[in-house]
C-alpha atoms as a PDB file:
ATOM      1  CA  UNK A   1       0.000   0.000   0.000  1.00  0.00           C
ATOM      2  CA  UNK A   2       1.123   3.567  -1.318  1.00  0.00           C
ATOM      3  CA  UNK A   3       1.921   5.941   1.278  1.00  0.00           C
ATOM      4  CA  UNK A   4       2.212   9.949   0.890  1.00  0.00           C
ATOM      5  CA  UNK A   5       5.690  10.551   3.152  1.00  0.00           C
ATOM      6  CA  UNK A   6       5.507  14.888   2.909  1.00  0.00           C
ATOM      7  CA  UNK A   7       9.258  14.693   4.786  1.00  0.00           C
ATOM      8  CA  UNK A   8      10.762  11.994   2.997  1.00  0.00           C
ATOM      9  CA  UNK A   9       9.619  14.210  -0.422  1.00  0.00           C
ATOM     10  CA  UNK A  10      10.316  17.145   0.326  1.00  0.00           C
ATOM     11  CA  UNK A  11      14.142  16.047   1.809  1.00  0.00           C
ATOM     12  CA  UNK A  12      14.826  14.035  -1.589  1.00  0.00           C
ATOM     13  CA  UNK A  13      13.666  16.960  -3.580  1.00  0.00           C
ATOM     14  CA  UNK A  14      16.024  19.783  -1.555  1.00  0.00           C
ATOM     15  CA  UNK A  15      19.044  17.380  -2.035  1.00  0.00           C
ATOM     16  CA  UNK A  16      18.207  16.799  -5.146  1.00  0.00           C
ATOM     17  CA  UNK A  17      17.934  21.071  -5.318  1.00  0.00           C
ATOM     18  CA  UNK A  18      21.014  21.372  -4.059  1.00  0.00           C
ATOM     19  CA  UNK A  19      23.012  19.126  -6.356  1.00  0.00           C
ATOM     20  CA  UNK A  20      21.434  20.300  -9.473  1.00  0.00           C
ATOM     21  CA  UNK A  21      19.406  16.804 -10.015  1.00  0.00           C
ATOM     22  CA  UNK A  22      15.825  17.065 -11.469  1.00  0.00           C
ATOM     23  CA  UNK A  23      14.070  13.692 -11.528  1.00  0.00           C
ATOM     24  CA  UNK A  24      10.560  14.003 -10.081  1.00  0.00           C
ATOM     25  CA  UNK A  25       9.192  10.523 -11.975  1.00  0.00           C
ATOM     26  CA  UNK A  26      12.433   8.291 -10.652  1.00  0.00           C
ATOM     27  CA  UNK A  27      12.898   9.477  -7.484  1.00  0.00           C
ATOM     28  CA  UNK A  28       8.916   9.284  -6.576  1.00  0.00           C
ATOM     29  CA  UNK A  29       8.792   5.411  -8.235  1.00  0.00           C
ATOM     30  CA  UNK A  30      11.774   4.536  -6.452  1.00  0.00           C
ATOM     31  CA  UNK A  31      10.114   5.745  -2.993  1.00  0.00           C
ATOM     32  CA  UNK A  32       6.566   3.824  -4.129  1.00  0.00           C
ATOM     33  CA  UNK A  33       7.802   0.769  -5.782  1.00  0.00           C
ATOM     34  CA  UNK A  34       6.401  -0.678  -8.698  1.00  0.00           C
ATOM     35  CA  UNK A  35       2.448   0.135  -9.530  1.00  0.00           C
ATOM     36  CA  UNK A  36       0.763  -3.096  -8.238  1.00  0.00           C
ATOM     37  CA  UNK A  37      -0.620  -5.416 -10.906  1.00  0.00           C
ATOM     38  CA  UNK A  38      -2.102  -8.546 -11.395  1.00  0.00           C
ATOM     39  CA  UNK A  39       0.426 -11.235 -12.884  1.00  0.00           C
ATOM     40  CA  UNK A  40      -1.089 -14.675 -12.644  1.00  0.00           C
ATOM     41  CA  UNK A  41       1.609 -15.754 -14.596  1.00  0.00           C
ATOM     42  CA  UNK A  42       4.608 -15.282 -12.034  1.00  0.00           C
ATOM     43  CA  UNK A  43       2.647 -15.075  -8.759  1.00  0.00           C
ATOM     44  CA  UNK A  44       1.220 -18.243  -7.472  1.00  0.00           C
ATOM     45  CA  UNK A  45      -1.085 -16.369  -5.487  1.00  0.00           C
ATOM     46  CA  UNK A  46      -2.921 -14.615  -8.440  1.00  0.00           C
ATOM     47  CA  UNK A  47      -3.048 -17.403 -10.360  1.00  0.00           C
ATOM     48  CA  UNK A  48      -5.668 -19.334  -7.588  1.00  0.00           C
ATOM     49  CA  UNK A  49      -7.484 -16.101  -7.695  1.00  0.00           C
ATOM     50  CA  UNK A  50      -7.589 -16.782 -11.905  1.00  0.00           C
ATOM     51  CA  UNK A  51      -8.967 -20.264 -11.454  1.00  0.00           C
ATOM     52  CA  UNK A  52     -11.234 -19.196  -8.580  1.00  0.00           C
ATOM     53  CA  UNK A  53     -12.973 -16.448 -11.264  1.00  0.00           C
ATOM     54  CA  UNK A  54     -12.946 -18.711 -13.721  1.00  0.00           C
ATOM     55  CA  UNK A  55     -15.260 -21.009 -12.181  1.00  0.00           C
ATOM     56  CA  UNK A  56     -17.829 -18.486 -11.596  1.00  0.00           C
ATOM     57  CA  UNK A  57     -19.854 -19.578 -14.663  1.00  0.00           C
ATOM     58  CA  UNK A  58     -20.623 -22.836 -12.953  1.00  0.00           C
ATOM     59  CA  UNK A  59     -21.239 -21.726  -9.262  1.00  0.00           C
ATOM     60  CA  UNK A  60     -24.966 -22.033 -10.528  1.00  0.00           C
ATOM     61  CA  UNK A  61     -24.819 -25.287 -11.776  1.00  0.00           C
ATOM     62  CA  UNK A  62     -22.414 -26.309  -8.711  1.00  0.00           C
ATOM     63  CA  UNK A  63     -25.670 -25.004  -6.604  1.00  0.00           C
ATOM     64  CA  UNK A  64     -28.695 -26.797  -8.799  1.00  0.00           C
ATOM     65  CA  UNK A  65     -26.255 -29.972  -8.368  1.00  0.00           C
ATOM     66  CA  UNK A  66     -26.016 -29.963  -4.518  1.00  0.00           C
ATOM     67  CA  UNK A  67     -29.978 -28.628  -4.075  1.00  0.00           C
ATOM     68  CA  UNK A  68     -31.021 -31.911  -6.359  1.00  0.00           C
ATOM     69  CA  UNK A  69     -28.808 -34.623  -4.086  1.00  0.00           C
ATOM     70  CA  UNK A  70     -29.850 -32.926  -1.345  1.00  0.00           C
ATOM     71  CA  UNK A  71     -33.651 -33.369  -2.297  1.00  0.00           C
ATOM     72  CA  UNK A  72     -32.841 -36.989  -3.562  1.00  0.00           C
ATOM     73  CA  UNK A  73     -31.302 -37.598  -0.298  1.00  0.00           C
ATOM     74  CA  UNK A  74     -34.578 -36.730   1.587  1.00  0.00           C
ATOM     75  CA  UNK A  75     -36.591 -38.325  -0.735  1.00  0.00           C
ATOM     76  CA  UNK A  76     -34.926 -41.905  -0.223  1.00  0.00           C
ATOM     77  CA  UNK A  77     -35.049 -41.124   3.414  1.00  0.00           C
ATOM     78  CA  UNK A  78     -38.700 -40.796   3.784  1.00  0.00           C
ATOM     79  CA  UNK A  79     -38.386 -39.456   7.083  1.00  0.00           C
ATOM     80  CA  UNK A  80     -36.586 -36.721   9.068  1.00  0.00           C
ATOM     81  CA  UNK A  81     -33.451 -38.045   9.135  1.00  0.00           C
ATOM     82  CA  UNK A  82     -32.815 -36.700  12.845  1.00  0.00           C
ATOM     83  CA  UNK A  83     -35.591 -38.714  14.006  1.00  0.00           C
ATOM     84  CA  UNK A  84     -34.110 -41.616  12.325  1.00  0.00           C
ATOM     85  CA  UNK A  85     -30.879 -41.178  14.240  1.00  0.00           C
ATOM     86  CA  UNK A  86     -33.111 -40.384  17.068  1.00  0.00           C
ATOM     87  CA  UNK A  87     -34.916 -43.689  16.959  1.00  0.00           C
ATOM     88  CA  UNK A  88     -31.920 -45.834  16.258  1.00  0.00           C
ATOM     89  CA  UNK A  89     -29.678 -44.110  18.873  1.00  0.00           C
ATOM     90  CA  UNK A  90     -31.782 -44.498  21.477  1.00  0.00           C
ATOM     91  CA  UNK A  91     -32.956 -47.768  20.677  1.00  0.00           C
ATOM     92  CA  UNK A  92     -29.390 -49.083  20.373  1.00  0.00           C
ATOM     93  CA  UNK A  93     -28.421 -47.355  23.915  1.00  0.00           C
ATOM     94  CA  UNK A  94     -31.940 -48.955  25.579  1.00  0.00           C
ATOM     95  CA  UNK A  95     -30.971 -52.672  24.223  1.00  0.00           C
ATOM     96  CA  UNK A  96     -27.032 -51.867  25.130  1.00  0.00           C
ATOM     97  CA  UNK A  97     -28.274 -51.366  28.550  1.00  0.00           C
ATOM     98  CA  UNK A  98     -30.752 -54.647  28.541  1.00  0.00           C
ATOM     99  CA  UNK A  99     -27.907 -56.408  27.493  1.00  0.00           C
ATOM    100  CA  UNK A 100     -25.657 -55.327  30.245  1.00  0.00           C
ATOM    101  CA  UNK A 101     -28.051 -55.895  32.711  1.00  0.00           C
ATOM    102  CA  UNK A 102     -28.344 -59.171  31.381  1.00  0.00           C
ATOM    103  CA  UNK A 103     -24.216 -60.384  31.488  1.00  0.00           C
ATOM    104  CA  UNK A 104     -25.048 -58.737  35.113  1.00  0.00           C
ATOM    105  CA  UNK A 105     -27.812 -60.874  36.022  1.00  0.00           C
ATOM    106  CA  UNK A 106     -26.059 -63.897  34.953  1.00  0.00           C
ATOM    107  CA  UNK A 107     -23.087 -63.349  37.185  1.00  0.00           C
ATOM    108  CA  UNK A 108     -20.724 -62.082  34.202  1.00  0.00           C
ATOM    109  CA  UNK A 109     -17.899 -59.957  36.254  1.00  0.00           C
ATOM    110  CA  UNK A 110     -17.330 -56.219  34.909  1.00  0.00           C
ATOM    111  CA  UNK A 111     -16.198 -54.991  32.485  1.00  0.00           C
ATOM    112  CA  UNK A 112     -16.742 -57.926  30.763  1.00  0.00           C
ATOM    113  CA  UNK A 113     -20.457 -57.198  31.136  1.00  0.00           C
ATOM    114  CA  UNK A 114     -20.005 -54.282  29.568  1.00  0.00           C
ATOM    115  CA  UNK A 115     -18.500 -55.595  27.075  1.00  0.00           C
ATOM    116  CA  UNK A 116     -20.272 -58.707  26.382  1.00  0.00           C
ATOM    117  CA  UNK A 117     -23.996 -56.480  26.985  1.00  0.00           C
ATOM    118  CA  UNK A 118     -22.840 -54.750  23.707  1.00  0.00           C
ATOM    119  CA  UNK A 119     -21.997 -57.579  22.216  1.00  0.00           C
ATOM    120  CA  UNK A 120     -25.584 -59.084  22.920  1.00  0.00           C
ATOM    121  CA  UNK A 121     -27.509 -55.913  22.028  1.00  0.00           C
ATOM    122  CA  UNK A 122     -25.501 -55.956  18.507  1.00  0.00           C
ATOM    123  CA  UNK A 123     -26.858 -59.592  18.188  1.00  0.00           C
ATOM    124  CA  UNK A 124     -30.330 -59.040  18.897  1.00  0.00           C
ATOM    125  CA  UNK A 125     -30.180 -56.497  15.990  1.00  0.00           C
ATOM    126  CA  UNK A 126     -28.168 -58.549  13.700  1.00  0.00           C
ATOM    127  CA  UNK A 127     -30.945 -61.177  14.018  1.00  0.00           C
ATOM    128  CA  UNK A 128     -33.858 -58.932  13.584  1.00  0.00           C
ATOM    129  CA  UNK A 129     -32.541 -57.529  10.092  1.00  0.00           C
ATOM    130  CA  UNK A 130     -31.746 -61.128   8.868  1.00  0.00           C
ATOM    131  CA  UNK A 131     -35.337 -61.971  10.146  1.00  0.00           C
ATOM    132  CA  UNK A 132     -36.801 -58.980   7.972  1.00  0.00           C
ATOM    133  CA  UNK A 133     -34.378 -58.863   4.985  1.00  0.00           C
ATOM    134  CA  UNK A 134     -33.387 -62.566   4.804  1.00  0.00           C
ATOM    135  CA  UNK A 135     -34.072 -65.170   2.513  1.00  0.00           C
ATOM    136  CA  UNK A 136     -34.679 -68.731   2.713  1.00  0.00           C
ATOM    137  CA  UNK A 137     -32.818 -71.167   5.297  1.00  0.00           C
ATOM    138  CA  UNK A 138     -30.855 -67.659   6.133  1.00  0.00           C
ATOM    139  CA  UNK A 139     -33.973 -66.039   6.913  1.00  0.00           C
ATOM    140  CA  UNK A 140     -35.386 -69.093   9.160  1.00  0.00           C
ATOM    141  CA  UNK A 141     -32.152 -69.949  11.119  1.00  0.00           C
ATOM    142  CA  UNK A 142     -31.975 -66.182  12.264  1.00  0.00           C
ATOM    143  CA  UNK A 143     -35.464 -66.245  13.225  1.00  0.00           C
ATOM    144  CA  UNK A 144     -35.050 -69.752  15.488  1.00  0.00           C
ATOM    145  CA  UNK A 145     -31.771 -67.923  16.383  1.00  0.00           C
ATOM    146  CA  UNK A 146     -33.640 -64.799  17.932  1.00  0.00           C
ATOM    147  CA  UNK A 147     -36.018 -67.097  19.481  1.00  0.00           C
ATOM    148  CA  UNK A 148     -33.611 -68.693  21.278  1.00  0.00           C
ATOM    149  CA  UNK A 149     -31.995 -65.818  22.461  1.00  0.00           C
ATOM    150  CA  UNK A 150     -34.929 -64.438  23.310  1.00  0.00           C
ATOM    151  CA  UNK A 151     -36.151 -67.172  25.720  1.00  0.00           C
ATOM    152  CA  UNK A 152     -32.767 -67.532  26.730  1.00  0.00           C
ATOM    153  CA  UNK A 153     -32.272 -63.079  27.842  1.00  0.00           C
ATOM    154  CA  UNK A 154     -35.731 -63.668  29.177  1.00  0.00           C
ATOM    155  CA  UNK A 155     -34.844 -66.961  31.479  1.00  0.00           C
ATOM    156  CA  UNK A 156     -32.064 -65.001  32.619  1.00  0.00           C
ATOM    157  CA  UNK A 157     -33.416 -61.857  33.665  1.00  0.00           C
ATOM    158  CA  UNK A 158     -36.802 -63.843  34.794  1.00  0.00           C
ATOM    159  CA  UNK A 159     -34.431 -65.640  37.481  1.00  0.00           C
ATOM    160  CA  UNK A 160     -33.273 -62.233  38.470  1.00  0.00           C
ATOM    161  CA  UNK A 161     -36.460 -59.796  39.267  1.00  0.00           C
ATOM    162  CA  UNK A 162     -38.625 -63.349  40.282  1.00  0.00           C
ATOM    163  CA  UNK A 163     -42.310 -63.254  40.808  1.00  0.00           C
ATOM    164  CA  UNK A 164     -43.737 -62.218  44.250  1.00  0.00           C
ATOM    165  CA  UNK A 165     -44.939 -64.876  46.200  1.00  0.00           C
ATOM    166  CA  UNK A 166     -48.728 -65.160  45.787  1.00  0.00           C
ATOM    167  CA  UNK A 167     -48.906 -63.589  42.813  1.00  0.00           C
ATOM    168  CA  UNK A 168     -51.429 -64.083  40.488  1.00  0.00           C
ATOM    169  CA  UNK A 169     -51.040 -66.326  37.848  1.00  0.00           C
ATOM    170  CA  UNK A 170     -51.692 -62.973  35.557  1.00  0.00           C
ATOM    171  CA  UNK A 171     -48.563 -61.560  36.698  1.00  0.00           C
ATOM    172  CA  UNK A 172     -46.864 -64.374  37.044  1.00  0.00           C
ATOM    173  CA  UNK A 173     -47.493 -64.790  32.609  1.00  0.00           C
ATOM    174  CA  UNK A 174     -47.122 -61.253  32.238  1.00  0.00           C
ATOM    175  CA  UNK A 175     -43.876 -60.055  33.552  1.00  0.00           C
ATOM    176  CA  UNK A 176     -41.984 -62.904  31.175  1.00  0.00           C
ATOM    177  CA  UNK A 177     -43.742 -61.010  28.580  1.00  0.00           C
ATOM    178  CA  UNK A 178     -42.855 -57.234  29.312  1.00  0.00           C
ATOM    179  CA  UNK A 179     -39.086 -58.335  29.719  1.00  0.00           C
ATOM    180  CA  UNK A 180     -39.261 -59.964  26.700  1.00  0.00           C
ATOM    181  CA  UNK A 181     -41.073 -56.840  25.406  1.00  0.00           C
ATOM    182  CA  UNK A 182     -38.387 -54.553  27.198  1.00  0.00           C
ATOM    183  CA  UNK A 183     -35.579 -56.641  25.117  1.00  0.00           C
ATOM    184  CA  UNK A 184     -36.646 -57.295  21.987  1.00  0.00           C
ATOM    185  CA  UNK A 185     -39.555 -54.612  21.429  1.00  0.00           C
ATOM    186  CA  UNK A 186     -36.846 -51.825  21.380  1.00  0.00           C
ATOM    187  CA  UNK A 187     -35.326 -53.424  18.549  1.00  0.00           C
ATOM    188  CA  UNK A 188     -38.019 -54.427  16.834  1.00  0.00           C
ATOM    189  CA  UNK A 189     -39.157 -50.185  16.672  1.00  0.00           C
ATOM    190  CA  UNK A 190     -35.365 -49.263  16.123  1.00  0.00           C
ATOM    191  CA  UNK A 191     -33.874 -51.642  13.721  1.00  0.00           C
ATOM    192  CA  UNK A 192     -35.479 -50.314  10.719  1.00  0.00           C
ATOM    193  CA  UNK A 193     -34.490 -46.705  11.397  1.00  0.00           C
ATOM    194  CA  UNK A 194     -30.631 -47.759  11.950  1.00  0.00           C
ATOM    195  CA  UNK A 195     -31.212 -49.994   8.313  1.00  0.00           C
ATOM    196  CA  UNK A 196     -32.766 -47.650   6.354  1.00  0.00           C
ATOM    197  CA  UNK A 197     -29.688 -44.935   7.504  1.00  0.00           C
ATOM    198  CA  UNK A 198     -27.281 -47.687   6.191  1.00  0.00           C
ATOM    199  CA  UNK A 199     -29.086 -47.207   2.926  1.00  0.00           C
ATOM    200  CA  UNK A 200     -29.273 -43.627   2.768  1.00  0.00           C
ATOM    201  CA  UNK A 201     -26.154 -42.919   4.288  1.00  0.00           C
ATOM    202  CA  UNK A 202     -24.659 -42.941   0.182  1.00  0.00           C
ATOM    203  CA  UNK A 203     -27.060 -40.308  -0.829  1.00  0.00           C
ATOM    204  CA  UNK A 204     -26.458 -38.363   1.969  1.00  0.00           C
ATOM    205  CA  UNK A 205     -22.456 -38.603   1.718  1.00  0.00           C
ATOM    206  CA  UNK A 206     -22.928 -37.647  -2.043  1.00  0.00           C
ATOM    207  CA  UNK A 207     -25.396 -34.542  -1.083  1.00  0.00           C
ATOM    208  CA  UNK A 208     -22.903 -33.491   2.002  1.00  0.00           C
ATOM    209  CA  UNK A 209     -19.700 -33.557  -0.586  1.00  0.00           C
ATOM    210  CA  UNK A 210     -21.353 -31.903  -3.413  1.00  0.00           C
ATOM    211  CA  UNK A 211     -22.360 -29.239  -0.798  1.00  0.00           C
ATOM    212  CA  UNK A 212     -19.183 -29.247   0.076  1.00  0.00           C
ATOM    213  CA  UNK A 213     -17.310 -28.733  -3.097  1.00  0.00           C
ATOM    214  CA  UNK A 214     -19.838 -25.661  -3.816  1.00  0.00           C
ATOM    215  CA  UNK A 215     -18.597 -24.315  -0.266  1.00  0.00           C
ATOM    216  CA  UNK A 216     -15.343 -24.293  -0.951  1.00  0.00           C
ATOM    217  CA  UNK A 217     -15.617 -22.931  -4.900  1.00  0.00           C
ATOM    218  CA  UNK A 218     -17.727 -20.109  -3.508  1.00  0.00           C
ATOM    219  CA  UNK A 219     -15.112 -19.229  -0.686  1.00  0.00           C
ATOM    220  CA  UNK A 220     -12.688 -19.290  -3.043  1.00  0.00           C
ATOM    221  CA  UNK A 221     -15.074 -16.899  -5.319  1.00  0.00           C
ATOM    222  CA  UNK A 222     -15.086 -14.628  -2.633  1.00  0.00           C
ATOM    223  CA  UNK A 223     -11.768 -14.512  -2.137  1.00  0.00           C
ATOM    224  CA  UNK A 224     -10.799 -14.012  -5.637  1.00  0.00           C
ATOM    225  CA  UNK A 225     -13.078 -10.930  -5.644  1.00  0.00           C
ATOM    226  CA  UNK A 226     -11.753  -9.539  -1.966  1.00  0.00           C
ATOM    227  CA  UNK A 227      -8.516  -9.565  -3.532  1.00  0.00           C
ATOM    228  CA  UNK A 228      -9.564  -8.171  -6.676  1.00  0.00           C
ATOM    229  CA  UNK A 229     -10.984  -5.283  -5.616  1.00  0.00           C
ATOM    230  CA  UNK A 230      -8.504  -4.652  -3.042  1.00  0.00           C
ATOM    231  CA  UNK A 231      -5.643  -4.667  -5.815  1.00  0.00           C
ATOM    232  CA  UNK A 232      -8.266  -1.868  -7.284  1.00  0.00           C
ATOM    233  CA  UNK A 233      -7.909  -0.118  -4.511  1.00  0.00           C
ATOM    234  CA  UNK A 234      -4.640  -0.223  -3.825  1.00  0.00           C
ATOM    235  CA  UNK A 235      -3.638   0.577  -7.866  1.00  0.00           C
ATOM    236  CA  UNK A 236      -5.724   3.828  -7.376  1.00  0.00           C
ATOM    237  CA  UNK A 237      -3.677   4.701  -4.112  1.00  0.00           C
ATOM    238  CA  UNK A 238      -0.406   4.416  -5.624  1.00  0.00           C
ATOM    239  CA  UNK A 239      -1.476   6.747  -8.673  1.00  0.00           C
ATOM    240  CA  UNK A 240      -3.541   9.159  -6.389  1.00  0.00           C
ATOM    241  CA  UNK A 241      -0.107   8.732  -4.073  1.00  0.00           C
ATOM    242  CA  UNK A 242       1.993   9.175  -6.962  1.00  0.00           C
ATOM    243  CA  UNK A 243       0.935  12.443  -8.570  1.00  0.00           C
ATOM    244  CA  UNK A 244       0.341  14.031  -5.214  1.00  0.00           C
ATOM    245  CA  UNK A 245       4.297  13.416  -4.326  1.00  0.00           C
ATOM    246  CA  UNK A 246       5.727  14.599  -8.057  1.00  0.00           C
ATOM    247  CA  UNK A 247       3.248  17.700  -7.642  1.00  0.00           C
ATOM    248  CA  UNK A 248       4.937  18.362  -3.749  1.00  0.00           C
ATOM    249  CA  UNK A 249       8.442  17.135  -5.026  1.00  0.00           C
ATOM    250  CA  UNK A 250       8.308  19.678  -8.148  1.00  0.00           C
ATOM    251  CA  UNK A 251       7.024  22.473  -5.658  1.00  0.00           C
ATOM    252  CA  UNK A 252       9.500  21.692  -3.553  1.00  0.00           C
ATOM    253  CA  UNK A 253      12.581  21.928  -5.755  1.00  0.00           C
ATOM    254  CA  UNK A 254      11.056  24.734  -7.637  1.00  0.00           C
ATOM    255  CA  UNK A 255      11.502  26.594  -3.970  1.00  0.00           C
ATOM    256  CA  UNK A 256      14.656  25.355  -3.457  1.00  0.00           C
ATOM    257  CA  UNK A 257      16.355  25.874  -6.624  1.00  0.00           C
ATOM    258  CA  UNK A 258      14.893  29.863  -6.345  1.00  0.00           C
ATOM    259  CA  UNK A 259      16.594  30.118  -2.644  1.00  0.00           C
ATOM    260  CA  UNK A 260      19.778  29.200  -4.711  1.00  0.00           C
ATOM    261  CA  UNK A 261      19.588  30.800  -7.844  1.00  0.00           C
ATOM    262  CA  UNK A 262      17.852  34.248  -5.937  1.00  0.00           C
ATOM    263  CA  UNK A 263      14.967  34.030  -8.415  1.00  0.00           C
ATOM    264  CA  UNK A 264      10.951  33.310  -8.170  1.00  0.00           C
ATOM    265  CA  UNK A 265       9.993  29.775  -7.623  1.00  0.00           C
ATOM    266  CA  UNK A 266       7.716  30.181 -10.197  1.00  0.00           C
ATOM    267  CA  UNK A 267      10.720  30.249 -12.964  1.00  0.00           C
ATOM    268  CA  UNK A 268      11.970  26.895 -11.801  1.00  0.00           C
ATOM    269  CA  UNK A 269      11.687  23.632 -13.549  1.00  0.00           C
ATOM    270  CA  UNK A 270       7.753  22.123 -14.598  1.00  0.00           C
END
């Protein structure tokens, strides 16, 4: 950036009085420096600016792209996808727990409940989706599977709350049947919400990098043009700069050469 230095001026243009040396255009560009340009060729800088601008032309296009996989995404989803997440999270943290409580009941020493509850919760969900989405002998084994482990989670948990003594035989049928509820009901609900994420999840990876790629083109757009018009600005500062300090460097040695030569500034060089 150009700046107007009055004492620097007018000290270059008495010494330059005094020594009988007139060179208002030299002395001033030597002070400023070069007029700043725009040179993709030899700065590196400009030349991302260049590449920046010329993508302009298909910012639009860049936009119309991301809007469409963005409403495809949606579309395929069917559903908010937050209350997807919402459903699957939640379910997958309720049957965690169930399944810890389980490896608890059963004696199983921490953390290898832990570990083993997460294990069984990731089970229970693995055999609902191959009960829904398998075929054949795959589809049948997975649903005696789940059976199994269902009457199995149930035994085990059964054993561990117990029925009150003189209990009705009502409660004494129904609590098997809201633990089993309370282990396998969760999954039931939330299994389909974590499957259909695993099938939109492509659609929404191609919609979140195409929005992406238009984020970055139009940062870069805005860069390009921030820099633009700042090298504007700063071109009309160093000509505004530079015409001011020949004007005061003339006057100057105008003045100074009169002192000398005992004549009217006015006489003195243009």
């Amino acid at each position: 950036m150009a700046v107007f230095n009055e004492s620097q001026i007018n000290t270059l243009a008495h010494h330059d009085a005094m020594r009988g040396v007139y060179q208002p255009e030299e002395r001033i560009d030597s002070i400023l420096g070069p007029e700043p340009v725009f040179d993709p060729v030899n700065h590196t800088e400009h030349a991302k600016h260049v590449r920046a601008i010329n993508q302009r032309h298909v910012l639009a296009e860049m936009r119309e792209h991301a809007k469409g996989k963005w409403e495809s995404a949606r579309a395929k989803a069917s559903e908010p996808v937050v209350w997807l997440i919402t459903k699957g999270l939640l379910g997958f943290v309720v049957e965690a727990l169930a399944g810890i409580l389980t490896m608890y009941s059963a004696g199983v020493p921490f953390p290898e409940d832990f570990l083993f509850g997460l294990a069984l919760a990731g089970l229970v969900f693995a055999l609902v989706k191959f009960t829904r989405e398998g075929r054949g002998v795959v589809r049948y084994a997975a649903l005696g599977a789940l059976i199994v482990v269902a009457i199995v989670i149930t035994a085990v948990r059964l054993d561990e709350v117990g029925v009150a003594e003189g209990a009705s035989p009502i409660v004494g049928f129904a609590l098997p049947v809201l633990l089993l509820l309370g282990t396998f009901g969760i999954a039931l609900i939330a299994e389909p919400a974590i499957r259909k994420l695993g099938q939109i999840y492509p659609e929404w990876k191609k919609a979140y990098e195409a929005s992406t790629d238009l984020a970055r083109a139009e940062t870069a757009d805005k860069e390009a043009q921030k820099f633009l018009d700042g090298l504007s600005r700063d071109r009309e500062q160093w000509k505004d700069v530079r015409i001011k300090s020949i004007a005061l460097y003339k006057s100057t040695h105008r003045t100074v050469t009169a002192e000398i030569n005992g004549t009217n500034p006015a006489n003195g060089p243009a």
